[in-house]
Structures are given as structure tokens and as C-alpha cells.
C-alpha atoms as a PDB file:
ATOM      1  CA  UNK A   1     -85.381 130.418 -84.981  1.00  0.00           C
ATOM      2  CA  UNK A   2     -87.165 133.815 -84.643  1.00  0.00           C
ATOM      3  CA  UNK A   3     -83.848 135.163 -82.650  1.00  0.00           C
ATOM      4  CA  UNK A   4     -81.750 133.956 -85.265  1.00  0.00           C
ATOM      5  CA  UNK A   5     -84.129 135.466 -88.312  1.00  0.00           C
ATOM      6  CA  UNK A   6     -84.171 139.045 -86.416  1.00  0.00           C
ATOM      7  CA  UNK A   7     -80.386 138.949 -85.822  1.00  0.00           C
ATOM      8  CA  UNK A   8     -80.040 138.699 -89.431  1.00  0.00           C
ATOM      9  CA  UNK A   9     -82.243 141.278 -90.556  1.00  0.00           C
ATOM     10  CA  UNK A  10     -80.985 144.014 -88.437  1.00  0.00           C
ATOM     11  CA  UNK A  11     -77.349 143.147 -89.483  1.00  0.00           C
ATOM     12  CA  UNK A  12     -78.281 143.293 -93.552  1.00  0.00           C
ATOM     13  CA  UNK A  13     -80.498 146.598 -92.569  1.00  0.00           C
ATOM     14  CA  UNK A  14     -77.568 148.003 -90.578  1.00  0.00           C
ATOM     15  CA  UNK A  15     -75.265 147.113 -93.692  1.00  0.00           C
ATOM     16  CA  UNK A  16     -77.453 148.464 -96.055  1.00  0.00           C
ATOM     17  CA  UNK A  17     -78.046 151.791 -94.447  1.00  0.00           C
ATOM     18  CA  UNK A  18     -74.432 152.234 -93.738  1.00  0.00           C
ATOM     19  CA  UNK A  19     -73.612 151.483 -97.737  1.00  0.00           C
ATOM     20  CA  UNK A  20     -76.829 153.847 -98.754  1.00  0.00           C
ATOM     21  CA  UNK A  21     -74.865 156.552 -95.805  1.00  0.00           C
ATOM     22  CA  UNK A  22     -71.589 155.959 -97.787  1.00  0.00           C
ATOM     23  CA  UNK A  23     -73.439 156.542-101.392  1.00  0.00           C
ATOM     24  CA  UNK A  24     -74.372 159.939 -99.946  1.00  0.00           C
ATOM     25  CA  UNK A  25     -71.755 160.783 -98.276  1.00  0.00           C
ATOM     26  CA  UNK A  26     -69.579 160.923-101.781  1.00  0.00           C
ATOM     27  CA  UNK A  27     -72.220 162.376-104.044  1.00  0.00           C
ATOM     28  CA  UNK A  28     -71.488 165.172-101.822  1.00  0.00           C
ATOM     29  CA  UNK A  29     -68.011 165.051-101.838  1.00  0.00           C
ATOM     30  CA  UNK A  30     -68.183 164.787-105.061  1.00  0.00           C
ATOM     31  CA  UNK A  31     -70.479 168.376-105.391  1.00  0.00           C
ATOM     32  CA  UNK A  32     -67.948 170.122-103.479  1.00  0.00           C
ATOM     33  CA  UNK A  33     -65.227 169.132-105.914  1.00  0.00           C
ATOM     34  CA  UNK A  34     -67.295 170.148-108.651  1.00  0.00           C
ATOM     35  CA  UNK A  35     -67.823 173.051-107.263  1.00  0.00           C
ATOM     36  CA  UNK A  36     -64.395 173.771-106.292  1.00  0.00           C
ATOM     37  CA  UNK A  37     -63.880 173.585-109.946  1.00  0.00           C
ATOM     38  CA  UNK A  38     -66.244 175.832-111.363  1.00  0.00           C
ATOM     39  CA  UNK A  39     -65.270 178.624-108.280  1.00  0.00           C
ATOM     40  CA  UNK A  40     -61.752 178.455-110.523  1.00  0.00           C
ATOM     41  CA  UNK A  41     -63.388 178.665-113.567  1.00  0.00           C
ATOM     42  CA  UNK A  42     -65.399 181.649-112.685  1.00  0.00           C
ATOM     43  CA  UNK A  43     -62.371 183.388-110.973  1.00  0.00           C
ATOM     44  CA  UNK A  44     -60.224 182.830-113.900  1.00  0.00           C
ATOM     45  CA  UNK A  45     -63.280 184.451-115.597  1.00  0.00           C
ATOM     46  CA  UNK A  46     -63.359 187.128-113.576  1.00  0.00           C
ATOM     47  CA  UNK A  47     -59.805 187.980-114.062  1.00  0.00           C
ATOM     48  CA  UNK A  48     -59.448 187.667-117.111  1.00  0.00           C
ATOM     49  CA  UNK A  49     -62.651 190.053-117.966  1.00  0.00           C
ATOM     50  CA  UNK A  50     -61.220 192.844-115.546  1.00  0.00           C
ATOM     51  CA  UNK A  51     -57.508 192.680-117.819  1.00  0.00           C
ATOM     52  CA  UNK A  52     -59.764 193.004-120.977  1.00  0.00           C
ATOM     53  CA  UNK A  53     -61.227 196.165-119.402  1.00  0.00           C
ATOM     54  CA  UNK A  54     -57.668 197.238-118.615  1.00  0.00           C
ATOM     55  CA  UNK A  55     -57.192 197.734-122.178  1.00  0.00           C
ATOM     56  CA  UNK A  56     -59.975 199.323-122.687  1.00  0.00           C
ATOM     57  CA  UNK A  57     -59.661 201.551-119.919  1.00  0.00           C
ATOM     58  CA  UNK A  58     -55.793 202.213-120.524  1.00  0.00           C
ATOM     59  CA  UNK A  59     -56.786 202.636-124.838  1.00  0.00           C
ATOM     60  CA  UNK A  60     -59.143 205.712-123.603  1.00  0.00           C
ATOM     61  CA  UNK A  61     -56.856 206.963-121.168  1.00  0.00           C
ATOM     62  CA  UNK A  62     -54.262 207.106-124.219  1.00  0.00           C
ATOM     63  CA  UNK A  63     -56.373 208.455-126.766  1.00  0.00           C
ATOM     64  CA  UNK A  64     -57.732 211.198-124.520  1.00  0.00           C
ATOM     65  CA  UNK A  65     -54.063 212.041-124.149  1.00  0.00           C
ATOM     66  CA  UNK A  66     -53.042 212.415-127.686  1.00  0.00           C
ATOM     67  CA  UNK A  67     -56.116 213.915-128.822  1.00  0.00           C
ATOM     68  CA  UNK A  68     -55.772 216.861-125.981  1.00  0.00           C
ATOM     69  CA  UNK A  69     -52.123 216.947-127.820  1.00  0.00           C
ATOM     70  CA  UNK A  70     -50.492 215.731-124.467  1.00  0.00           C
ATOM     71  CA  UNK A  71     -47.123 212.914-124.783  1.00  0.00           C
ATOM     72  CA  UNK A  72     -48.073 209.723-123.873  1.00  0.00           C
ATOM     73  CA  UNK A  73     -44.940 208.812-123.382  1.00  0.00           C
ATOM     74  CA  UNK A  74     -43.547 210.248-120.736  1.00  0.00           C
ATOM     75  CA  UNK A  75     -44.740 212.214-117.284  1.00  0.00           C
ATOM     76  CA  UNK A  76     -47.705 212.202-115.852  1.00  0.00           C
ATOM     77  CA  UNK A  77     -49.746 210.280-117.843  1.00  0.00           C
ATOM     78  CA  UNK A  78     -47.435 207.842-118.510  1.00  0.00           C
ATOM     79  CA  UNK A  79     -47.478 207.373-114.847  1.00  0.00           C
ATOM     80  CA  UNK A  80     -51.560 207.322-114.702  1.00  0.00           C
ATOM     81  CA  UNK A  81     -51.345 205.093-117.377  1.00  0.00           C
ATOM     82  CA  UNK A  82     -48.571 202.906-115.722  1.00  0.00           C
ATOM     83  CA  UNK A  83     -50.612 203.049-112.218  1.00  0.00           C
ATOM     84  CA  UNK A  84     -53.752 202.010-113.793  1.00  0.00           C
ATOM     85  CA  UNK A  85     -52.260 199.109-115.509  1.00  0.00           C
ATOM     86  CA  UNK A  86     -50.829 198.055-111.801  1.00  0.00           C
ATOM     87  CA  UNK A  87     -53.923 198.467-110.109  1.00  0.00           C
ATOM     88  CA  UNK A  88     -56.256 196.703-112.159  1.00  0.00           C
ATOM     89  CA  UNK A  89     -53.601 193.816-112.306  1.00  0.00           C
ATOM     90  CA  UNK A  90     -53.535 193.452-109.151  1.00  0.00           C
ATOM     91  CA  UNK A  91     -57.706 193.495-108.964  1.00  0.00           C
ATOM     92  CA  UNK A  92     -57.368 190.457-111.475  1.00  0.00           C
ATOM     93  CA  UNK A  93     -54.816 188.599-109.870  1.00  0.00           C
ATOM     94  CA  UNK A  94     -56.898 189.417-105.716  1.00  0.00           C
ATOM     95  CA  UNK A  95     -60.180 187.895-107.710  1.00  0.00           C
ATOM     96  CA  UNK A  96     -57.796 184.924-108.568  1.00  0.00           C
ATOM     97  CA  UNK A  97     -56.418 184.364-105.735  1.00  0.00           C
ATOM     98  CA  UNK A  98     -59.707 184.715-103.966  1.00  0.00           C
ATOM     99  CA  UNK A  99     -61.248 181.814-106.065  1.00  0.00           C
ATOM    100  CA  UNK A 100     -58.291 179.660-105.509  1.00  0.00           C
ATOM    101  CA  UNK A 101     -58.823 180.203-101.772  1.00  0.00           C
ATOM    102  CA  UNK A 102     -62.199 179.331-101.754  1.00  0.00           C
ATOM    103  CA  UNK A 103     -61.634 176.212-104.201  1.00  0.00           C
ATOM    104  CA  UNK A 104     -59.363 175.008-101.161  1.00  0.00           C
ATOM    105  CA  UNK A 105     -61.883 175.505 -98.548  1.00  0.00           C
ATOM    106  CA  UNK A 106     -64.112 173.572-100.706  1.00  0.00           C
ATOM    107  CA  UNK A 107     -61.605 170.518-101.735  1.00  0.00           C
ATOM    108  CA  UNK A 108     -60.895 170.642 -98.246  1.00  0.00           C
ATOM    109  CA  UNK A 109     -64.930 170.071 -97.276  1.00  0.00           C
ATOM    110  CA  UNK A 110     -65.030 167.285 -99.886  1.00  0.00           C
ATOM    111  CA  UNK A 111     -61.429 165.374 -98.355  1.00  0.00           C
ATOM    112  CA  UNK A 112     -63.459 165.728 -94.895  1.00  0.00           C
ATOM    113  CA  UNK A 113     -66.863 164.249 -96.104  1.00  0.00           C
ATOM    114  CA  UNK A 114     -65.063 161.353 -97.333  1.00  0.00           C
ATOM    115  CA  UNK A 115     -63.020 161.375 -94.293  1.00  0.00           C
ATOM    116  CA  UNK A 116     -66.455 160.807 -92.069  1.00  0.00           C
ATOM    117  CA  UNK A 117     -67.414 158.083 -93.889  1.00  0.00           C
ATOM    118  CA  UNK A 118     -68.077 154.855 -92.364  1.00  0.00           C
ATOM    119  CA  UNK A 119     -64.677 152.779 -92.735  1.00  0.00           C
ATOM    120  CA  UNK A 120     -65.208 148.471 -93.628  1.00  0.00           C
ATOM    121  CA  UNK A 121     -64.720 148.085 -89.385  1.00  0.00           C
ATOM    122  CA  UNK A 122     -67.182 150.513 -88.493  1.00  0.00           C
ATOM    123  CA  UNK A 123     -70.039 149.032 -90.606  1.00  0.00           C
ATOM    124  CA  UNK A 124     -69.786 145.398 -89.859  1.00  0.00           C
ATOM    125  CA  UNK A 125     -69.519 146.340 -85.844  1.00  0.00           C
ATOM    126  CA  UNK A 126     -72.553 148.292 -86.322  1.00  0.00           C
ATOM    127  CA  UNK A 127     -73.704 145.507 -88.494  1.00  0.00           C
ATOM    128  CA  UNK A 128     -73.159 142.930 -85.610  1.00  0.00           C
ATOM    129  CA  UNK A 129     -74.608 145.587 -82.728  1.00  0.00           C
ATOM    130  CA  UNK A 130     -77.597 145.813 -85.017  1.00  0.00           C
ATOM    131  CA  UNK A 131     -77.804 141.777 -85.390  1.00  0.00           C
ATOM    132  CA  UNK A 132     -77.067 141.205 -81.149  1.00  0.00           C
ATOM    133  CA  UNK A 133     -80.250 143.445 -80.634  1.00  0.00           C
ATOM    134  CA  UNK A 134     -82.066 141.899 -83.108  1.00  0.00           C
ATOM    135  CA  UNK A 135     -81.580 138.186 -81.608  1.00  0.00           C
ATOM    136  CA  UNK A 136     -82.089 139.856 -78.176  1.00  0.00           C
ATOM    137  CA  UNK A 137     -85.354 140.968 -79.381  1.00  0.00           C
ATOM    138  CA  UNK A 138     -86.206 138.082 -81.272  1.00  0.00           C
ATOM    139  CA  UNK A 139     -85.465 135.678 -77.535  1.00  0.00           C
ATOM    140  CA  UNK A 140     -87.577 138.168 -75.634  1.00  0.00           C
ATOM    141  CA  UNK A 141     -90.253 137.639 -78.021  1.00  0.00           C
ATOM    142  CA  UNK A 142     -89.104 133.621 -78.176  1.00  0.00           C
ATOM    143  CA  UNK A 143     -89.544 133.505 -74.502  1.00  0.00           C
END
């Protein structure tokens, strides 16, 4: 009886590890999608704070301009001001694409934590390993 009773408690404590392994295993999946999601948010952020200074920066560029009593609209301030505008688009849409990378790399962590978790199969063989050595113990203690 003792082998029996030992087989049977390994193989629930094997299953019940493997299900509390499983548990964390997708909380932290879960985390890295979560995260992925705010990276976005915050690059999106980011981007759009750097276009707001564009305006700001490309407003003062302007008025400096026409207060010295120099056209804005042509020559080379146009082209300072048309530069500007291109490089500080181009800042906004690097910080984008920089978030959206890292969002991947972090979506990609969360697909491979699920990924290494342990399938049906795997627990109930580790389940029935657990429960052989269990009984083995249990008939070397049984005599």
C-alpha cells in the first residue's frame, strides 16, 4: 500500500508544480505584452512631443525672419525652415520606429515564454516519472 500511496503523491505534486510552472510562465508572458504595449505608447509619445516642438521651433525660426525684415518665403530660410521641418520628422518617425522595434523584441519574448511551457504530454510523463519513483521509494521502504 505504502508504494502505491507514494506513487500517487509524487504524480499529483509533479502535476501541481508543473500547472503552478505554467501559471508563471504566462503572468510573464503576459508582462512582456504589456509592456510591449506601453514601449508603443511611449514612442508614439515621444514622437508626437518632438513634432509639437517642430512647430515651435519652425514658428521662431519664422518670426525671427520677418521681424529682421527677411522673406520667408523663399531662399535661404525657406530652405532652413524646410530642412528643419525634415529633420525633426525624421527624429519623430526614428523614435517610432525604435519603439516599434523594441515592442517586437518584446512580443517576441512573450510568444517564446509561452512557447517553453510545459505542453499536456510533458506534464503527465513527468507526472508518471514522478509517481514510478515514488512507488520505487515507497517498495524500498515496503521491503
Amino acid at each position: 500500500m505504502i508504494p502505491v500511496a507514494m506513487a500517487g503523491v509524487q504524480a499529483a505534486s509533479s502535476l501541481a508544480n508543473s500547472q503552478a510552472q505554467e501559471q508563471q510562465l504566462e503572468a510573464q508572458a503576459v508582462a512582456q505584452e504589456k509592456a510591449a504595449e506601453e514601449t508603443m505608447l511611449q514612442g508614439y509619445s515621444q514622437s508626437a512631443q518632438v513634432r509639437s516642438q517642430a512647430d515651435d521651433i519652425i514658428g521662431s525660426t519664422v518670426s525671427a525672419a520677418v521681424g529682421s525684415g527677411v522673406q520667408t518665403d523663399t531662399g535661404s530660410v525657406l530652405d532652413v525652415i524646410k530642412e528643419s521641418a525634415f529633420n525633426i520628422e525624421l527624429d519623430a518617425l526614428t523614435i517610432e520606429s525604435d519603439a516599434k522595434r523594441q515592442a517586437q523584441n518584446q512580443k517576441q519574448t512573450a510568444a517564446n515564454i509561452r512557447a517553453s511551457k510545459p505542453t499536456g504530454v510533458q506534464k503527465l510523463l513527468g507526472a508518471f516519472g514522478s509517481g514510478a519513483s515514488g512507488y520505487a521509494s515507497g517498495m524500498a521502504i515496503n521491503g
